[in-house]
Protein backbone atom coordinates (compact mmCIF):
# COMPACT_ATOMS: atom_id res chain seq x y z
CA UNK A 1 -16.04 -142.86 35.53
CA UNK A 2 -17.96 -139.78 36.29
CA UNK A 3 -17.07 -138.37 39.83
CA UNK A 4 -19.70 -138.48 42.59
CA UNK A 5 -19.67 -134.64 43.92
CA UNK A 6 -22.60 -134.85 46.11
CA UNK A 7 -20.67 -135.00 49.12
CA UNK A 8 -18.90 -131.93 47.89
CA UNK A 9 -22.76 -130.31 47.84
CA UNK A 10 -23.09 -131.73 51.92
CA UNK A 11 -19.47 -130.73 53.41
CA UNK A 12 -20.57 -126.87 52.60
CA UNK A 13 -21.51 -124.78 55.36
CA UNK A 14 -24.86 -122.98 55.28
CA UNK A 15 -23.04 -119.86 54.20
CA UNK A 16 -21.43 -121.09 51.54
CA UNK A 17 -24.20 -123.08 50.28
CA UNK A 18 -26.44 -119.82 50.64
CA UNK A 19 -23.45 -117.75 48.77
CA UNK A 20 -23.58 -120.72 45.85
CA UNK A 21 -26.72 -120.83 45.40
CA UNK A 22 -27.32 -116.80 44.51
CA UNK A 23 -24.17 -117.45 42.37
CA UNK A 24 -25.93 -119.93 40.41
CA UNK A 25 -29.50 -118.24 40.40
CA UNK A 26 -27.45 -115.22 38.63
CA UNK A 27 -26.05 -117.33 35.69
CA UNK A 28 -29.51 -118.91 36.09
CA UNK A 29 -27.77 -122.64 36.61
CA UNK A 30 -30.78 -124.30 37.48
CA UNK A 31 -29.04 -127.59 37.86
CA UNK A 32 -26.86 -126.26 40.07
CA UNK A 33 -29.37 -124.47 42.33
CA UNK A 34 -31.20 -128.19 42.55
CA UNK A 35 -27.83 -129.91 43.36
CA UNK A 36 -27.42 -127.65 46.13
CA UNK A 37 -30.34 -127.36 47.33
CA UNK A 38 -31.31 -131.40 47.15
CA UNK A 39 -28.17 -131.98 48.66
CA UNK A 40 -28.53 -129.38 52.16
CA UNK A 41 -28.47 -131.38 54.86
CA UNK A 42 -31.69 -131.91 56.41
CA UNK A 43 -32.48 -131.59 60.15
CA UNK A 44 -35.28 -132.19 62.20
CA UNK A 45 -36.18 -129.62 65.07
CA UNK A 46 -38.34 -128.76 68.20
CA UNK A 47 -40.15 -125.50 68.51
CA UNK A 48 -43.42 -123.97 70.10
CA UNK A 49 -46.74 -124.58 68.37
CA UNK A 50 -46.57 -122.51 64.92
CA UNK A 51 -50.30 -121.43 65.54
CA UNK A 52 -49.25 -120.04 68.76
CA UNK A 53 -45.96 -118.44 67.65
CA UNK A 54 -47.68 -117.32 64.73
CA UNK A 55 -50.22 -115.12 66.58
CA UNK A 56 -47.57 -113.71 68.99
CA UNK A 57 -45.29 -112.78 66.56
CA UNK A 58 -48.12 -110.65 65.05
CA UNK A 59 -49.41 -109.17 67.70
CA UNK A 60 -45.10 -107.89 68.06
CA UNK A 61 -45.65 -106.27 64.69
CA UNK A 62 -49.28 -104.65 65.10
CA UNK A 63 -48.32 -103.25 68.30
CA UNK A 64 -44.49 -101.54 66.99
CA UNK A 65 -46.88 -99.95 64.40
CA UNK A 66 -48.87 -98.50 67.34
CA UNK A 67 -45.73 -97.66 69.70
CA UNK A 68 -44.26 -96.03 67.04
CA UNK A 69 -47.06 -93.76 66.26
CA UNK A 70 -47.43 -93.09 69.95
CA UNK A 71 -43.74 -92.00 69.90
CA UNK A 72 -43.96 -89.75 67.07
CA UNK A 73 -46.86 -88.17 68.87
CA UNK A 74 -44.70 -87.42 71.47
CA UNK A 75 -42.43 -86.29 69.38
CA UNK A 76 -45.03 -83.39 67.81
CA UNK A 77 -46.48 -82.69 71.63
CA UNK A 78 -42.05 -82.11 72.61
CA UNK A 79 -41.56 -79.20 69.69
CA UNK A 80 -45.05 -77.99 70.03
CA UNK A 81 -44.22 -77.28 73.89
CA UNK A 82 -40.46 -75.92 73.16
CA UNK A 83 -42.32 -73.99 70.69
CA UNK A 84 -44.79 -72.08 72.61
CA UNK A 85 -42.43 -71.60 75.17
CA UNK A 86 -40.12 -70.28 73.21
CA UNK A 87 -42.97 -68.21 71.72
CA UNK A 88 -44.06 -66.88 75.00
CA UNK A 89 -41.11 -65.56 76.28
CA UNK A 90 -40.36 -63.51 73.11
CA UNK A 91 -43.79 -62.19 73.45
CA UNK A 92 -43.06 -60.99 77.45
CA UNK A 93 -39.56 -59.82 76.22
CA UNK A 94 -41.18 -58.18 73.49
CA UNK A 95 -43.93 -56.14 75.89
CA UNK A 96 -40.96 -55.70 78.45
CA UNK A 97 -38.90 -53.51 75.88
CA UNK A 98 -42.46 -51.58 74.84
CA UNK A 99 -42.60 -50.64 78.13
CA UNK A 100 -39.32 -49.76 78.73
CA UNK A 101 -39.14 -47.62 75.71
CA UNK A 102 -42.15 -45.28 76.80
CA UNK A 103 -41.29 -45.22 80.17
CA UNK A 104 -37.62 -44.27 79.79
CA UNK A 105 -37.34 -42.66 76.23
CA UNK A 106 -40.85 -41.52 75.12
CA UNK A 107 -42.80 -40.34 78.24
CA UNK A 108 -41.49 -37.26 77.74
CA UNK A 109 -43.10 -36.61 74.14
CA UNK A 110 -46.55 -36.06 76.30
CA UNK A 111 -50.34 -37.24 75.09
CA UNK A 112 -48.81 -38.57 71.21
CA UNK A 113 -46.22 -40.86 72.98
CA UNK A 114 -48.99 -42.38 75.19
CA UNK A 115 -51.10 -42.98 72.51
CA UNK A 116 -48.81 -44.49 70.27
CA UNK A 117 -47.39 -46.73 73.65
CA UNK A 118 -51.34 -47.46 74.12
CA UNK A 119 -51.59 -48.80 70.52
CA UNK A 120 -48.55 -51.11 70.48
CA UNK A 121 -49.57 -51.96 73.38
CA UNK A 122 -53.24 -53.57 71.92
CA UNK A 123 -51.56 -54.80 69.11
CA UNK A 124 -49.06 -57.29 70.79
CA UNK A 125 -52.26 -58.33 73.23
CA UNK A 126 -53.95 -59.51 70.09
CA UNK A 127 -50.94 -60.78 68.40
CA UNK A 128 -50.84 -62.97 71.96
CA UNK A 129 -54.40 -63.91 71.62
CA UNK A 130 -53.98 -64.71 68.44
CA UNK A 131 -50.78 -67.08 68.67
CA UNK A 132 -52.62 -68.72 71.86
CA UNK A 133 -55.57 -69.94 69.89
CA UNK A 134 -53.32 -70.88 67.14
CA UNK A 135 -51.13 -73.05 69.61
CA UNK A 136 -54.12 -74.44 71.28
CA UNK A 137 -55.83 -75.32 67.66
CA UNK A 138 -52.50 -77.11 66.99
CA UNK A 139 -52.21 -78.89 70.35
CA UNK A 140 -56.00 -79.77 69.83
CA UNK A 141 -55.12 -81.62 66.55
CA UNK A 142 -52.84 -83.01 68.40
CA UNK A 143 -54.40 -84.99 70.63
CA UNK A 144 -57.35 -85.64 68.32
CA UNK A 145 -54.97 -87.38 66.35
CA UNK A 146 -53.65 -89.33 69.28
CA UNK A 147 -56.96 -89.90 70.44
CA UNK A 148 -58.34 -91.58 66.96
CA UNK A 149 -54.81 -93.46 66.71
CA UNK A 150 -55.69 -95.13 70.30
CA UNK A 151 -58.99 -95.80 69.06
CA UNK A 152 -58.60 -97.90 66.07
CA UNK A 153 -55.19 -99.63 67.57
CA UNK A 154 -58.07 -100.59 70.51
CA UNK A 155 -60.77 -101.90 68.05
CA UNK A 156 -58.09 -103.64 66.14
CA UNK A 157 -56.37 -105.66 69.25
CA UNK A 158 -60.10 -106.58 70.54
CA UNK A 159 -61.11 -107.67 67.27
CA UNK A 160 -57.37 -109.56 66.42
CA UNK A 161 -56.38 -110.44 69.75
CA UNK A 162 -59.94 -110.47 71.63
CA UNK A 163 -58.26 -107.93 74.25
CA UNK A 164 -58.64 -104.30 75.20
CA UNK A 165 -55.51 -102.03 74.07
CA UNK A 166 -54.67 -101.14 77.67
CA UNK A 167 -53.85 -104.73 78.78
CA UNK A 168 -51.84 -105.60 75.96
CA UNK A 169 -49.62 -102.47 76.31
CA UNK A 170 -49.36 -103.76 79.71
CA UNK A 171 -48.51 -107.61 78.49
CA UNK A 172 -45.82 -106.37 76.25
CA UNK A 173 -44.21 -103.85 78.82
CA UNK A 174 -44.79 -100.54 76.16
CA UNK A 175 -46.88 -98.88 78.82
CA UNK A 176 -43.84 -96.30 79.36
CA UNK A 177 -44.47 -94.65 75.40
CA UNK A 178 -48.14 -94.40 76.71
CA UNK A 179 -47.88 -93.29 80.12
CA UNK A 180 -46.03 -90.25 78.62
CA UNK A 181 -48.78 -88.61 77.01
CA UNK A 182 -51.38 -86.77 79.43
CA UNK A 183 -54.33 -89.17 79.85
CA UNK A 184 -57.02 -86.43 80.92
CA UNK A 185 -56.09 -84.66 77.60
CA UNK A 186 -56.55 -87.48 75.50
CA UNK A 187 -59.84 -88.27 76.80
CA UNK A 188 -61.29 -84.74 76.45
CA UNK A 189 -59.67 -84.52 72.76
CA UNK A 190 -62.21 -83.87 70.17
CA UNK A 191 -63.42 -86.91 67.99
CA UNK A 192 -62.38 -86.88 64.95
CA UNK A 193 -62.55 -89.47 62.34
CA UNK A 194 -59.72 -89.94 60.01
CA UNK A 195 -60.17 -92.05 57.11
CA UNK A 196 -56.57 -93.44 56.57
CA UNK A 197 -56.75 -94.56 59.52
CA UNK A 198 -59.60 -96.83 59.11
CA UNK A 199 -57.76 -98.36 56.07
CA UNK A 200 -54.90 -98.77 58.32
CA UNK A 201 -57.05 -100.90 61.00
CA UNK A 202 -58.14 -103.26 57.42
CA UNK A 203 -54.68 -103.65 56.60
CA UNK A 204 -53.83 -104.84 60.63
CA UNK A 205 -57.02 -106.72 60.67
CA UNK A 206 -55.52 -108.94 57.06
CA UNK A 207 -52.28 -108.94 58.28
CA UNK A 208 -53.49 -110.82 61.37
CA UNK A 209 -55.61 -113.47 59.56
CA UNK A 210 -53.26 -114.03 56.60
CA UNK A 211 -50.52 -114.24 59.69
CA UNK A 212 -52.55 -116.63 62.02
CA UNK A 213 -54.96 -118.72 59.50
């Protein structure tokens, strides 16, 4: 008489069912992935409306994509400030020690030593200029890039969730990651359009439907 194991198959706990069953998928045992699959216990259970959960679980994933992008923003704006910090100092400590140097070592070599002191002079004042407009181009791409992220995360959460950007942030208490960056700069960045980011709102926009259809 051939032994009834099915009740072997339904005393197995879920891990041990789960471990079985990738066991037998390696060997590829398709009987045995059936037997212990047709013989899981089934239960019955309770849970919000799918359509509901569904759309709220979406939303969750749209908007990490956005904090995180806002957060790596910040990121850029913390090293581009330690940077020109950093960058502004050397340049004082660097005019400090030009001065210095004519003042206590080279005054004495007359009209030639005031000349040269003149010229070194002009040249770090334009090597200043010159890193300020190159650390104000940077912080200017920047904040365009900020700007256009905000921009398609808003069109995307009006046209997924049928709500402005601002009061979602505000639903799903992430208003901190945006309340860091400086509001009056993001409005006066420059518009740029950037094309991946257009087929990033597509991809959130399908992600959404297939998610909530």
């Amino acid at each position: 008489m051939k032994k009834d194991i099915s009740n072997d198959y339904q005393t197995l706990t879920p891990h041990e069912r789960f471990q079985l069953v990738l066991k037998a998928m390696a060997r590829k045992d398709e009987q045995e992935v059936n037997n212990l699959i047709q013989n899981c216990p089934r239960k019955t259970y309770s849970m919000l409306d799918a359509s509901y959960s569904s759309r709220y679980l979406a939303l969750l994933n749209i908007m990490a994509a956005f904090t995180n992008e806002m957060e790596l923003i910040e990121g850029k704006l913390t090293i581009f400030n330690a940077a020109q910090e950093m960058l502004s100092h050397l340049l004082i400590d660097f005019k400090n020690k030009i001065e210095l140097a004519y003042f206590y070592g080279l005054a004495d070599a007359g009209e030639k030593s005031q000349n040269n002191y003149e010229k070194k002079k002009e040249l770090i004042d334009d090597f200043s200029k010159t890193i300020d407009e190159l650390m104000t181009s940077i912080k200017k791409g920047i904040m365009s890039r900020a700007k256009a992220d905000y921009k398609v995360f808003d069109e995307t959460s009006k046209q997924c969730f049928g709500l402005d950007l601002e009061t979602v942030i505000a639903g799903i208490g992430a208003s901190k990651v945006f309340d860091r960056l400086d509001r009056s700069e993001l409005e006066k960045a420059e518009d740029i359009d950037f094309e991946e980011l257009e087929n990033v709102k597509k991809e959130f926009v399908s992600f959404w439907e297939q998610n909530t259809a």
